[in-house]
C-alpha atoms as a PDB file:
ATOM      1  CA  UNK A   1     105.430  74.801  92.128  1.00  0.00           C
ATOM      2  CA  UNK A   2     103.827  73.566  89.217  1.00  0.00           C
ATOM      3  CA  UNK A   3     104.936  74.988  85.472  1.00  0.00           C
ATOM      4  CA  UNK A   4     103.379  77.578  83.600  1.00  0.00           C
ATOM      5  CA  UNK A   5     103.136  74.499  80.410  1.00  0.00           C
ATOM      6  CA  UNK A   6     101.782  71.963  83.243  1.00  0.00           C
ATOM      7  CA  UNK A   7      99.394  75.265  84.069  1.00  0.00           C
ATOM      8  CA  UNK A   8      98.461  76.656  80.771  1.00  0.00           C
ATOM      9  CA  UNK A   9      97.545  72.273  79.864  1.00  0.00           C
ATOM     10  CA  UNK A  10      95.404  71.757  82.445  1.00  0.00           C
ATOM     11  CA  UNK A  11      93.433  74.982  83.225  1.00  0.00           C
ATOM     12  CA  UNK A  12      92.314  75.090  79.534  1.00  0.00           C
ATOM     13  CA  UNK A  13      90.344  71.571  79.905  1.00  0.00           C
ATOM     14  CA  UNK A  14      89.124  72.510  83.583  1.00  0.00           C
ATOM     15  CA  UNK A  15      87.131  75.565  81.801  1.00  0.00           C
ATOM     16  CA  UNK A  16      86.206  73.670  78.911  1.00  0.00           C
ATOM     17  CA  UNK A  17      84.648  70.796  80.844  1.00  0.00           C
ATOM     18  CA  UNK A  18      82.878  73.462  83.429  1.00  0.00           C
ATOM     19  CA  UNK A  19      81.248  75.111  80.435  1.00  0.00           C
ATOM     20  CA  UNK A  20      80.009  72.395  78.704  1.00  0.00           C
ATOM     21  CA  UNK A  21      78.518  70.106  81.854  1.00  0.00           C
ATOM     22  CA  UNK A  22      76.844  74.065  82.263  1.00  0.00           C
ATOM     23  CA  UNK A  23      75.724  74.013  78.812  1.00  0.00           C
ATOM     24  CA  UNK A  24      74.434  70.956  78.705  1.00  0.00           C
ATOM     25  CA  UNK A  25      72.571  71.464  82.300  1.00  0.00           C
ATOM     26  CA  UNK A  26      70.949  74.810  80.547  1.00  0.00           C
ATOM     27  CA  UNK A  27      69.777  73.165  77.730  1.00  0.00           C
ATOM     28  CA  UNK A  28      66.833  71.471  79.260  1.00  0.00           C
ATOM     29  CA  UNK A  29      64.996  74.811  80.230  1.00  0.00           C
ATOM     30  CA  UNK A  30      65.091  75.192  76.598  1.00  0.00           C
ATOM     31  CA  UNK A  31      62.988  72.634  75.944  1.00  0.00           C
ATOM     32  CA  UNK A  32      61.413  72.597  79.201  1.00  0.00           C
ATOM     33  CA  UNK A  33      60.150  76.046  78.361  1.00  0.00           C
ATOM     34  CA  UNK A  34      59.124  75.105  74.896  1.00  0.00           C
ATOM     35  CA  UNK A  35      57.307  72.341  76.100  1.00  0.00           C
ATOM     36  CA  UNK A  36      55.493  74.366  78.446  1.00  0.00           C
ATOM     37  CA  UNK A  37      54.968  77.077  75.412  1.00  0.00           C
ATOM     38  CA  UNK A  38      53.294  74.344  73.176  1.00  0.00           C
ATOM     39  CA  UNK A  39      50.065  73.711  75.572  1.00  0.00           C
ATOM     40  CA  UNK A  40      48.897  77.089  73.858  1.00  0.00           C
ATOM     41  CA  UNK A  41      51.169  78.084  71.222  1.00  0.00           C
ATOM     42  CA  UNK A  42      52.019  76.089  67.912  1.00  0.00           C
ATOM     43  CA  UNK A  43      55.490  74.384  67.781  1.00  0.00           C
ATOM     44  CA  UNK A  44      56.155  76.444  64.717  1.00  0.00           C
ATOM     45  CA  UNK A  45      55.962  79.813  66.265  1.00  0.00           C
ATOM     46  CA  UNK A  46      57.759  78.566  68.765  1.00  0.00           C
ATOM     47  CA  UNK A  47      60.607  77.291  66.827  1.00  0.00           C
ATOM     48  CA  UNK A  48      60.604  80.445  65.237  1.00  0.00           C
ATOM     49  CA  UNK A  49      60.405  82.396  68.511  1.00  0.00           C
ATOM     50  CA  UNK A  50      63.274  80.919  69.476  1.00  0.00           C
ATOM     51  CA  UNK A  51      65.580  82.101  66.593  1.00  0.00           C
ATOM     52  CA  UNK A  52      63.864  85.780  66.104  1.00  0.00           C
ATOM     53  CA  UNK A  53      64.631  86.243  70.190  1.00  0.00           C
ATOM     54  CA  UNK A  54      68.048  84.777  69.581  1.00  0.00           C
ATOM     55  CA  UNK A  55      68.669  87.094  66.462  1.00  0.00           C
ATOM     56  CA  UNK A  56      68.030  90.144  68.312  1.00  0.00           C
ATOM     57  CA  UNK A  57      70.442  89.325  70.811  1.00  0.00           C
ATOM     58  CA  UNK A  58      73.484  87.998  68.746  1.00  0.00           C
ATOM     59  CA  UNK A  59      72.722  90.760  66.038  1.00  0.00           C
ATOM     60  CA  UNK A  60      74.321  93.778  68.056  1.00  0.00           C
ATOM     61  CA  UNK A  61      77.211  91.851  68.982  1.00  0.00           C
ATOM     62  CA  UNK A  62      77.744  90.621  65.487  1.00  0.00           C
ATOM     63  CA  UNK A  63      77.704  94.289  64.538  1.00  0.00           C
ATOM     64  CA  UNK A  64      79.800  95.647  66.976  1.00  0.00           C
ATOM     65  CA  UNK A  65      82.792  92.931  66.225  1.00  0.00           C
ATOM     66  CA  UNK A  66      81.967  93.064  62.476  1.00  0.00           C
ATOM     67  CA  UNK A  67      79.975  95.845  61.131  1.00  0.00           C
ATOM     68  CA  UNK A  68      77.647  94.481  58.317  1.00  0.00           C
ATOM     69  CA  UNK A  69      80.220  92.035  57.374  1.00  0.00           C
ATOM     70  CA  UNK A  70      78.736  90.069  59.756  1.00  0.00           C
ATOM     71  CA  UNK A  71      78.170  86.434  57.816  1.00  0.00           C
ATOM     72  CA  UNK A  72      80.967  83.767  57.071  1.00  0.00           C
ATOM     73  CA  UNK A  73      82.503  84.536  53.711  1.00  0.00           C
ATOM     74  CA  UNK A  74      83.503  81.000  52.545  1.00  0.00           C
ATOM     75  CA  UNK A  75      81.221  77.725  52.264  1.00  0.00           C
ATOM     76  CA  UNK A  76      78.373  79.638  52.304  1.00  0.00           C
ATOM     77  CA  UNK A  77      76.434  76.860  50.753  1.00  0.00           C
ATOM     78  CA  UNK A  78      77.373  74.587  53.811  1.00  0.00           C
ATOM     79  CA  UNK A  79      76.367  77.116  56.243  1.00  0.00           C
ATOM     80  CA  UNK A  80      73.138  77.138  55.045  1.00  0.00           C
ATOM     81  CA  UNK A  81      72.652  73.515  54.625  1.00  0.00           C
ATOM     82  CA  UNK A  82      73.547  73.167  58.168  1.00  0.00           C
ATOM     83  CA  UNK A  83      71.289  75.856  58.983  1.00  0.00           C
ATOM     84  CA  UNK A  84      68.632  74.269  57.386  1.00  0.00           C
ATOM     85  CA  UNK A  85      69.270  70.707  58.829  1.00  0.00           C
ATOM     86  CA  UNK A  86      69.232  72.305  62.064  1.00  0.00           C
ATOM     87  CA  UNK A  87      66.295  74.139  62.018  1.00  0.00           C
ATOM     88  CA  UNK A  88      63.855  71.023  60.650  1.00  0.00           C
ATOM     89  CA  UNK A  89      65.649  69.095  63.252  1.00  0.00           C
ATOM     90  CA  UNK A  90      64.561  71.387  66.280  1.00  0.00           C
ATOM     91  CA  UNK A  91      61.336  71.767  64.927  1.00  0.00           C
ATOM     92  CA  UNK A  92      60.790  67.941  64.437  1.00  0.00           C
ATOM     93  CA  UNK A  93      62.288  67.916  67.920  1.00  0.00           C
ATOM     94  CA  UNK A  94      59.935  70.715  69.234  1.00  0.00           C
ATOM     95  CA  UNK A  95      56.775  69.181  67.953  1.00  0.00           C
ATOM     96  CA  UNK A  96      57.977  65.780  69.582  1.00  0.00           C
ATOM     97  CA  UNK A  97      58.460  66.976  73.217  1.00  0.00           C
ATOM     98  CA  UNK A  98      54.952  68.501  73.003  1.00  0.00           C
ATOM     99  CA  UNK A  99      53.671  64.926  72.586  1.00  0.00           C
ATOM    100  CA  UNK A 100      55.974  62.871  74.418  1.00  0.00           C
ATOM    101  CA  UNK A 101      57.790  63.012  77.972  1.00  0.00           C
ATOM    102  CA  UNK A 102      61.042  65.449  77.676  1.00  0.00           C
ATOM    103  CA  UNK A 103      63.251  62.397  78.537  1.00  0.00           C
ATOM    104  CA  UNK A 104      61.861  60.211  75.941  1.00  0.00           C
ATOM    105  CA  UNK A 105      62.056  62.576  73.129  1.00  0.00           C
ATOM    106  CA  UNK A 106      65.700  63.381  74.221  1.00  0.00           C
ATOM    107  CA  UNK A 107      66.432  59.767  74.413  1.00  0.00           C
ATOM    108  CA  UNK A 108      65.514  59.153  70.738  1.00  0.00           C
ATOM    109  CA  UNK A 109      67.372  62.314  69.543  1.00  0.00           C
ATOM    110  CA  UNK A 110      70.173  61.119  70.958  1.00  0.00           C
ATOM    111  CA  UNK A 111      70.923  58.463  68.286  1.00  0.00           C
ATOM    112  CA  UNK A 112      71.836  61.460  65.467  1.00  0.00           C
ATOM    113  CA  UNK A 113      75.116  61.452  66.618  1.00  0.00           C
ATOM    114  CA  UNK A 114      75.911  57.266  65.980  1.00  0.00           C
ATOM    115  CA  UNK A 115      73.737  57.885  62.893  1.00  0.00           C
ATOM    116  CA  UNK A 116      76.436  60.141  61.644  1.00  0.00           C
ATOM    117  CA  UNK A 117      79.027  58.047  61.787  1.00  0.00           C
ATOM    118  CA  UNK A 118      77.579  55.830  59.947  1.00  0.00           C
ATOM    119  CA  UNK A 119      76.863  58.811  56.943  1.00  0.00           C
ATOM    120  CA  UNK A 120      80.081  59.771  57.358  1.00  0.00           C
ATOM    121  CA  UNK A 121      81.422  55.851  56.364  1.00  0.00           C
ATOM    122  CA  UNK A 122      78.905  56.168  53.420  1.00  0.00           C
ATOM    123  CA  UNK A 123      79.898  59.855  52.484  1.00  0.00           C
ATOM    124  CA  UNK A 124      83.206  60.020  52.807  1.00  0.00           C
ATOM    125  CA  UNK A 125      84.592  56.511  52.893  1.00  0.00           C
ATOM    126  CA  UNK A 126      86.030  56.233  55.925  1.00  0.00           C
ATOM    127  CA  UNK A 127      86.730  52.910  57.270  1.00  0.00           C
ATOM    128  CA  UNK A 128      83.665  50.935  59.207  1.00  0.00           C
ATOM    129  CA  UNK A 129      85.795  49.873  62.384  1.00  0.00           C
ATOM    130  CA  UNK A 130      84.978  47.337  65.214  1.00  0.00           C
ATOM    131  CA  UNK A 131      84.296  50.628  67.267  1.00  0.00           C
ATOM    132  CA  UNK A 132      81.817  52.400  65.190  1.00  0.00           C
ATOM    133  CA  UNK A 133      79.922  48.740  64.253  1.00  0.00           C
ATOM    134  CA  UNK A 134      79.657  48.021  68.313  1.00  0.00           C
ATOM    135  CA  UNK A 135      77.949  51.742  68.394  1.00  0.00           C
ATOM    136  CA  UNK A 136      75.660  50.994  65.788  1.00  0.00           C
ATOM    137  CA  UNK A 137      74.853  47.888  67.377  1.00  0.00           C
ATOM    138  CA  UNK A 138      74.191  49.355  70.491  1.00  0.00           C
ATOM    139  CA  UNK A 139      72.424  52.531  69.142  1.00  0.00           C
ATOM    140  CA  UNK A 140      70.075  50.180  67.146  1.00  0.00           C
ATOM    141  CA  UNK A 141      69.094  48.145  69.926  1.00  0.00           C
ATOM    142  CA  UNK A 142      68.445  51.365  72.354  1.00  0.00           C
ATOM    143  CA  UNK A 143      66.184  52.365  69.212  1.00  0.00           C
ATOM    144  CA  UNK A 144      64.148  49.481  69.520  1.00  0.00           C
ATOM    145  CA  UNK A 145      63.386  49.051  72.803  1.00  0.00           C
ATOM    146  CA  UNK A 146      62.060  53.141  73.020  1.00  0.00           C
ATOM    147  CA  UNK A 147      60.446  52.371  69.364  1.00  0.00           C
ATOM    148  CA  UNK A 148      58.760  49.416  70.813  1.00  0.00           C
ATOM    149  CA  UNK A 149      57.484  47.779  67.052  1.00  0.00           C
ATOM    150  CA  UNK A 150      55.416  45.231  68.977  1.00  0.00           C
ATOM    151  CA  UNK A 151      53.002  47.779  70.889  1.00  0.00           C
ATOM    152  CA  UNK A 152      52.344  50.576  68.263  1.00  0.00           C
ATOM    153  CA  UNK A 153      54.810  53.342  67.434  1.00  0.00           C
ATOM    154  CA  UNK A 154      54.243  56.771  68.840  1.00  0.00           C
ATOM    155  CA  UNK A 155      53.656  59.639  66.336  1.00  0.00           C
ATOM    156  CA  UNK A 156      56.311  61.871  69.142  1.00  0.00           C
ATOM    157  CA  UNK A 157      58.817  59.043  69.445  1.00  0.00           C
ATOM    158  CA  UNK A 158      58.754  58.710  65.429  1.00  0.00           C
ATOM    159  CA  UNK A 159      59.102  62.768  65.322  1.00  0.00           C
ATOM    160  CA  UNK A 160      62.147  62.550  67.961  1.00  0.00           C
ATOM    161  CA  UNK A 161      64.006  60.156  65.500  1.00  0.00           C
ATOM    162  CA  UNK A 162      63.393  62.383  62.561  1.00  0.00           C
ATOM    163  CA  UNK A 163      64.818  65.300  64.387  1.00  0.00           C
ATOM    164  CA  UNK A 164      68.058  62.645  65.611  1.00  0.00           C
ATOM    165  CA  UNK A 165      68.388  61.969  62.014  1.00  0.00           C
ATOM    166  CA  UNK A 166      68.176  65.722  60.755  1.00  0.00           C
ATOM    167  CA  UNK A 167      70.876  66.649  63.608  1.00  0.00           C
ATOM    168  CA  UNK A 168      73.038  63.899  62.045  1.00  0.00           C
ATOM    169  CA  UNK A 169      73.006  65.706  58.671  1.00  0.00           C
ATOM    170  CA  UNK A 170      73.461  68.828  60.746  1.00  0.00           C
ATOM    171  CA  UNK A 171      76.704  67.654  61.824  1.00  0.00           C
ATOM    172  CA  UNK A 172      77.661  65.443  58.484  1.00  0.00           C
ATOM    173  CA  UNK A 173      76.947  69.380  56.933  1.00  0.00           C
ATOM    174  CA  UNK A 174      78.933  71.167  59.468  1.00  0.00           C
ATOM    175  CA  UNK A 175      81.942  68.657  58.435  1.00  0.00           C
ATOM    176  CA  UNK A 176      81.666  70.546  55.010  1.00  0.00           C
ATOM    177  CA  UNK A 177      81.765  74.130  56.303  1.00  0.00           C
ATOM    178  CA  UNK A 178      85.237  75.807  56.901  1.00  0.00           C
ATOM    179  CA  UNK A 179      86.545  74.275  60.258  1.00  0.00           C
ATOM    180  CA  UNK A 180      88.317  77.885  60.637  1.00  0.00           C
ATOM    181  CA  UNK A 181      84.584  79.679  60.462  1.00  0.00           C
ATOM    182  CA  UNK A 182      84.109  82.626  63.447  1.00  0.00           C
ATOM    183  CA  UNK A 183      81.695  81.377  65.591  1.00  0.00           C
ATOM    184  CA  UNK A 184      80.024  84.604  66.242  1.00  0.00           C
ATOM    185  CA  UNK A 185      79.622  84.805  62.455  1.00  0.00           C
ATOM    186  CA  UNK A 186      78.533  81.378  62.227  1.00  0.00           C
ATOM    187  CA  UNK A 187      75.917  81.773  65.023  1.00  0.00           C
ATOM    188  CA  UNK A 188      74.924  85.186  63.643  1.00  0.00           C
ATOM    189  CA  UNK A 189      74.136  83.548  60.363  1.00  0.00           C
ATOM    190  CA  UNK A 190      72.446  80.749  61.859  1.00  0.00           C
ATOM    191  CA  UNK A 191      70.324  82.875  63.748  1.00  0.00           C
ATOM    192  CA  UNK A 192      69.071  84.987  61.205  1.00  0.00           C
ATOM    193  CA  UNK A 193      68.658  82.284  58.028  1.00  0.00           C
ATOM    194  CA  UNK A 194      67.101  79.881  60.581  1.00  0.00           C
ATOM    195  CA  UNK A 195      64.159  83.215  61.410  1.00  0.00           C
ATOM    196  CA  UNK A 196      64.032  83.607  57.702  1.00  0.00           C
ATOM    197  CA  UNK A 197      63.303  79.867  56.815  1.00  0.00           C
ATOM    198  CA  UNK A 198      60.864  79.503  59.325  1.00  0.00           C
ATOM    199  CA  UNK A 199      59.061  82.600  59.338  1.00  0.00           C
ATOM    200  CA  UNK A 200      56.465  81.213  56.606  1.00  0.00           C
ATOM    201  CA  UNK A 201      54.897  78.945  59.156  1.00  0.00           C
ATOM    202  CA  UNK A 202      55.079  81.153  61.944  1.00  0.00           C
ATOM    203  CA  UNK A 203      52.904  83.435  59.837  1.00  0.00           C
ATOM    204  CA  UNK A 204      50.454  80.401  59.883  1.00  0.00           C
ATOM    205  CA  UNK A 205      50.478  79.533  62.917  1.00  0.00           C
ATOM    206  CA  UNK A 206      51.018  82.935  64.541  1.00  0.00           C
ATOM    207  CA  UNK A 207      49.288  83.572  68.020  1.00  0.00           C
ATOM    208  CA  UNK A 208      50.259  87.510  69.988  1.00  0.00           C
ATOM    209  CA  UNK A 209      52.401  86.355  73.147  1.00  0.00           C
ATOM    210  CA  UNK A 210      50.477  87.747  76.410  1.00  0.00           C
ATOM    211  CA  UNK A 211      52.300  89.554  79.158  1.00  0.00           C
ATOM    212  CA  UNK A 212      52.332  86.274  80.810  1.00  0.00           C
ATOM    213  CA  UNK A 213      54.025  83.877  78.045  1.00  0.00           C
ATOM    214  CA  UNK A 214      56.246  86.732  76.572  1.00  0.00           C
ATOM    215  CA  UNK A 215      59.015  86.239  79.328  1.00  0.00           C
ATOM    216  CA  UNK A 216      59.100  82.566  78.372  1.00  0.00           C
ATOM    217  CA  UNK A 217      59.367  83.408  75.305  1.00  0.00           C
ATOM    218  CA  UNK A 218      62.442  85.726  75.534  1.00  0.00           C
ATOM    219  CA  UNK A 219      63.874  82.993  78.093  1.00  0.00           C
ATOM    220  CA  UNK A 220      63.634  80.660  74.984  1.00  0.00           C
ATOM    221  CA  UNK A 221      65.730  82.317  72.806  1.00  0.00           C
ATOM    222  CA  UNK A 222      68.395  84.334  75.693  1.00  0.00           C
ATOM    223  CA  UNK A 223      69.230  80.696  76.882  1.00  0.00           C
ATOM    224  CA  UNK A 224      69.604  79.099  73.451  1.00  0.00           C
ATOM    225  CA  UNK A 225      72.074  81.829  72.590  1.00  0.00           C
ATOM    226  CA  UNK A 226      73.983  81.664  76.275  1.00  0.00           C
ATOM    227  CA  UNK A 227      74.276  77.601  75.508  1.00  0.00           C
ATOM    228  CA  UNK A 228      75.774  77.959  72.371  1.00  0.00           C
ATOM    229  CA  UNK A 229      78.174  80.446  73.249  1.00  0.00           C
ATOM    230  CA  UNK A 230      78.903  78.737  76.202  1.00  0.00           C
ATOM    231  CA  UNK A 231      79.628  75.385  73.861  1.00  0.00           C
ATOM    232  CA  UNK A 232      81.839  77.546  71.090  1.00  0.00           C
ATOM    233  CA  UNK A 233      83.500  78.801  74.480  1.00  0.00           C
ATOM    234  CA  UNK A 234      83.845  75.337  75.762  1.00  0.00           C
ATOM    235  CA  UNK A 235      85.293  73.781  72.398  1.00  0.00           C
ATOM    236  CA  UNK A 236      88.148  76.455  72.202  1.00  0.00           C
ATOM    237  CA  UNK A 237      89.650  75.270  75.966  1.00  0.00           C
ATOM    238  CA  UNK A 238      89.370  71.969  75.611  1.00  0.00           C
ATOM    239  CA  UNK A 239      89.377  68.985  72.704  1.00  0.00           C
ATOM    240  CA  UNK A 240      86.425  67.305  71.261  1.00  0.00           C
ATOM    241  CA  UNK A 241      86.888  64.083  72.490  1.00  0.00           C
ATOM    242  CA  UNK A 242      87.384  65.496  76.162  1.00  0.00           C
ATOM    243  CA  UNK A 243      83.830  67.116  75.774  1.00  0.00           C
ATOM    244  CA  UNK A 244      81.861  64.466  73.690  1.00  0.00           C
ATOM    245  CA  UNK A 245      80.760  62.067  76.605  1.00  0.00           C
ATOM    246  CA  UNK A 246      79.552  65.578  78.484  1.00  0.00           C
ATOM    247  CA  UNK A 247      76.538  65.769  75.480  1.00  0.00           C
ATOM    248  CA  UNK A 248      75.395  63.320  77.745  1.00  0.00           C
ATOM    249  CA  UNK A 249      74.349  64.900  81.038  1.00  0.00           C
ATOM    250  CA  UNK A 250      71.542  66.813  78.787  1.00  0.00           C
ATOM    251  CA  UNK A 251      69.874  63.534  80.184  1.00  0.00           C
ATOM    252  CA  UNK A 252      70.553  64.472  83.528  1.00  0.00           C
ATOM    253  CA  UNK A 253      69.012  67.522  83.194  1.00  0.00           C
ATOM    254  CA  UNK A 254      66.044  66.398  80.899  1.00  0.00           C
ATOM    255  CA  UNK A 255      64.743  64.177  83.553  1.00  0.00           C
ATOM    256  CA  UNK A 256      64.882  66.828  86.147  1.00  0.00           C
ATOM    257  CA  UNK A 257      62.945  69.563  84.324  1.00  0.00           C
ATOM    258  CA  UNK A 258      60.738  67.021  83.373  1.00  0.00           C
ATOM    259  CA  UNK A 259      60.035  65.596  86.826  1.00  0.00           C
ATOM    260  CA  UNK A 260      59.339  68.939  88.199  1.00  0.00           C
ATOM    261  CA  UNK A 261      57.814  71.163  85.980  1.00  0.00           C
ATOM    262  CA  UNK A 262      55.817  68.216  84.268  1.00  0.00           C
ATOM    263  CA  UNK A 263      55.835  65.126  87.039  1.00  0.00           C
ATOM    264  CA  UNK A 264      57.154  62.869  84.196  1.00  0.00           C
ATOM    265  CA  UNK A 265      59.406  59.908  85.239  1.00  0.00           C
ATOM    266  CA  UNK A 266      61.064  57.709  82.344  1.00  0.00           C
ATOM    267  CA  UNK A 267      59.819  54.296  82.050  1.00  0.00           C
ATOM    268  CA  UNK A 268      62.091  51.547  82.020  1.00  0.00           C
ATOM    269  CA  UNK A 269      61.896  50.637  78.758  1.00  0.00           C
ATOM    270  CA  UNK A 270      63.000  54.818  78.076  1.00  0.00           C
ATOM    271  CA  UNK A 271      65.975  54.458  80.475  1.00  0.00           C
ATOM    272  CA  UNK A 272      66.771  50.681  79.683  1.00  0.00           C
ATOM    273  CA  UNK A 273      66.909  52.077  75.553  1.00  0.00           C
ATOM    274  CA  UNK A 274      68.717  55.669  76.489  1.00  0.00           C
ATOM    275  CA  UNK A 275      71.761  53.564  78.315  1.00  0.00           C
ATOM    276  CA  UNK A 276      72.185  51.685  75.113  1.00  0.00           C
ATOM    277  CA  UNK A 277      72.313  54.417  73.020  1.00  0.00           C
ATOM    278  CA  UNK A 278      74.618  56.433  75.504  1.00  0.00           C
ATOM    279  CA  UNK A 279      76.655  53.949  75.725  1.00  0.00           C
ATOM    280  CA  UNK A 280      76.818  53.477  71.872  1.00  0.00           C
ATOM    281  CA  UNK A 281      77.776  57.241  72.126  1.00  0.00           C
ATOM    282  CA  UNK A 282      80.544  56.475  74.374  1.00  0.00           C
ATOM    283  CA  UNK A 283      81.696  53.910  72.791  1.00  0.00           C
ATOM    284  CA  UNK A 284      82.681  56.397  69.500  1.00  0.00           C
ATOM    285  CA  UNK A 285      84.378  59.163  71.808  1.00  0.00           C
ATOM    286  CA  UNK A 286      85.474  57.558  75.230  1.00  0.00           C
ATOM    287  CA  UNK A 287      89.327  56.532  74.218  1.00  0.00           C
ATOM    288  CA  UNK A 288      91.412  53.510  75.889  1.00  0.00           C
END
């Protein structure tokens, strides 16, 4: 009979993994359905769609835990550059993805992560290891081969690199927040700054949902929220490292909701470029 320490180890990491490979499967229909959204509705609406939909449905359980003392009360200033970053990065990555193939636009998002390490050696000194240079290497060449120079850059892939870059500062600004933040508050906060900083432009750009597009709509935002509680869930059972390489089967995913709700298959350049940058990924989290 096995131990209650050998128990209480494991069956934290076996939860943590099973909710962030479902995360990271649930993701796609996010952008999937925003995709979809953007053959008749602006990107900016729908970017703000997303967090007004979300906001109503984190809002009554902020209040319930919390009352109206809902927000984080230290390192505000973080939290809202974070906010901020993350915001102009899924808009960036919303108006890509309504240009390009899902897969595509993922792939060139996906180098945010390697770019902050590299930020991080810039920001914070830390030390530039044989590691983090073979990531860079490897991110950089994945980069060029989607990028292409030779035949004419893309005005999507270029967007999908901007919002990779924006999620790196994202993550550079989340470093500065309080580590010890609630995540409820924290995704309360988000929520409701991120409607409020985009809600200029969806004034602009604003077009009444019909009966048909409003349940895609509230899809949008009910599975953003369920896939980032599912990832705060995920991070308390089980270590970052254990859950980094897992970012990765957004791919898997990506390609599947783009195949059959779009009949878009990655070219080989897209999946010869995306297993260089995933593998620069790995390279920074997988441990010997």
């Amino acid at each position: 009979m096995q131990s209650n320490k050998v128990g209480t180890r494991i069956l934290p990491d076996h939860r943590g993994i099973a909710f962030m490979a479902l995360a990271m499967l649930l993701i796609p229909l996010v952008d999937g359905t925003a995709k979809y959204l953007s053959e008749t509705y602006s990107p900016f609406f729908i970017s703000w769609a997303r967090y007004a939909v979300a906001s109503c449905l984190v809002l009554p359980l902020a209040i319930w835990l919390y009352g109206w003392r809902m927000f984080p009360r230290e390192h505000l200033g973080a939290h809202f550059m974070r906010t901020l970053f993350l915001v102009a990065a899924m808009t960036s990555y919303f108006l890509a993805i309504s240009e390009i193939p899902l897969a595509l636009a993922l792939s060139a998002y996906f180098v945010g992560p390697i770019i902050a390490v590299i930020l991080s050696v810039l920001l914070f000194r830390e030390r530039l290891t044989l590691r983090k240079t073979a990531s860079l290497a490897l991110g950089i060449a994945g980069a060029l081969i989607i990028l292409q120079p030779a035949g004419g850059m893309e005005r999507g892939i270029l967007l999908a690199f901007a919002a990779g870059f924006l999620f790196a500062l994202y993550l550079i600004a989340t470093r500065r927040a309080s580590q010890h933040s609630d995540p409820v508050r924290t995704l309360v906060f988000q929520c409701i700054v991120g409607t409020v900083l985009l809600s200029p432009q969806a004034v602009a750009t604003a077009a009444l949902p019909t009966s048909g597009t409003l349940l895609f709509f509230l899809a949008l935002g009910f599975f953003s929220s369920f896939c980032h509680l599912l990832t705060i869930f995920a991070f308390r059972w089980s270590d970052a490292s254990t859950l980094a390489p897992l970012v990765y089967v957004e791919l898997v995913g990506t390609t599947l909701v783009g195949y059959l709700a779009f009949a878009e298959l990655p070219s080989p350049a897209t999946i010869a470029g995306a297993a260089l940058i995933v593998a620069g990924g790995l390279v920074l989290v997988v441990r010997r």
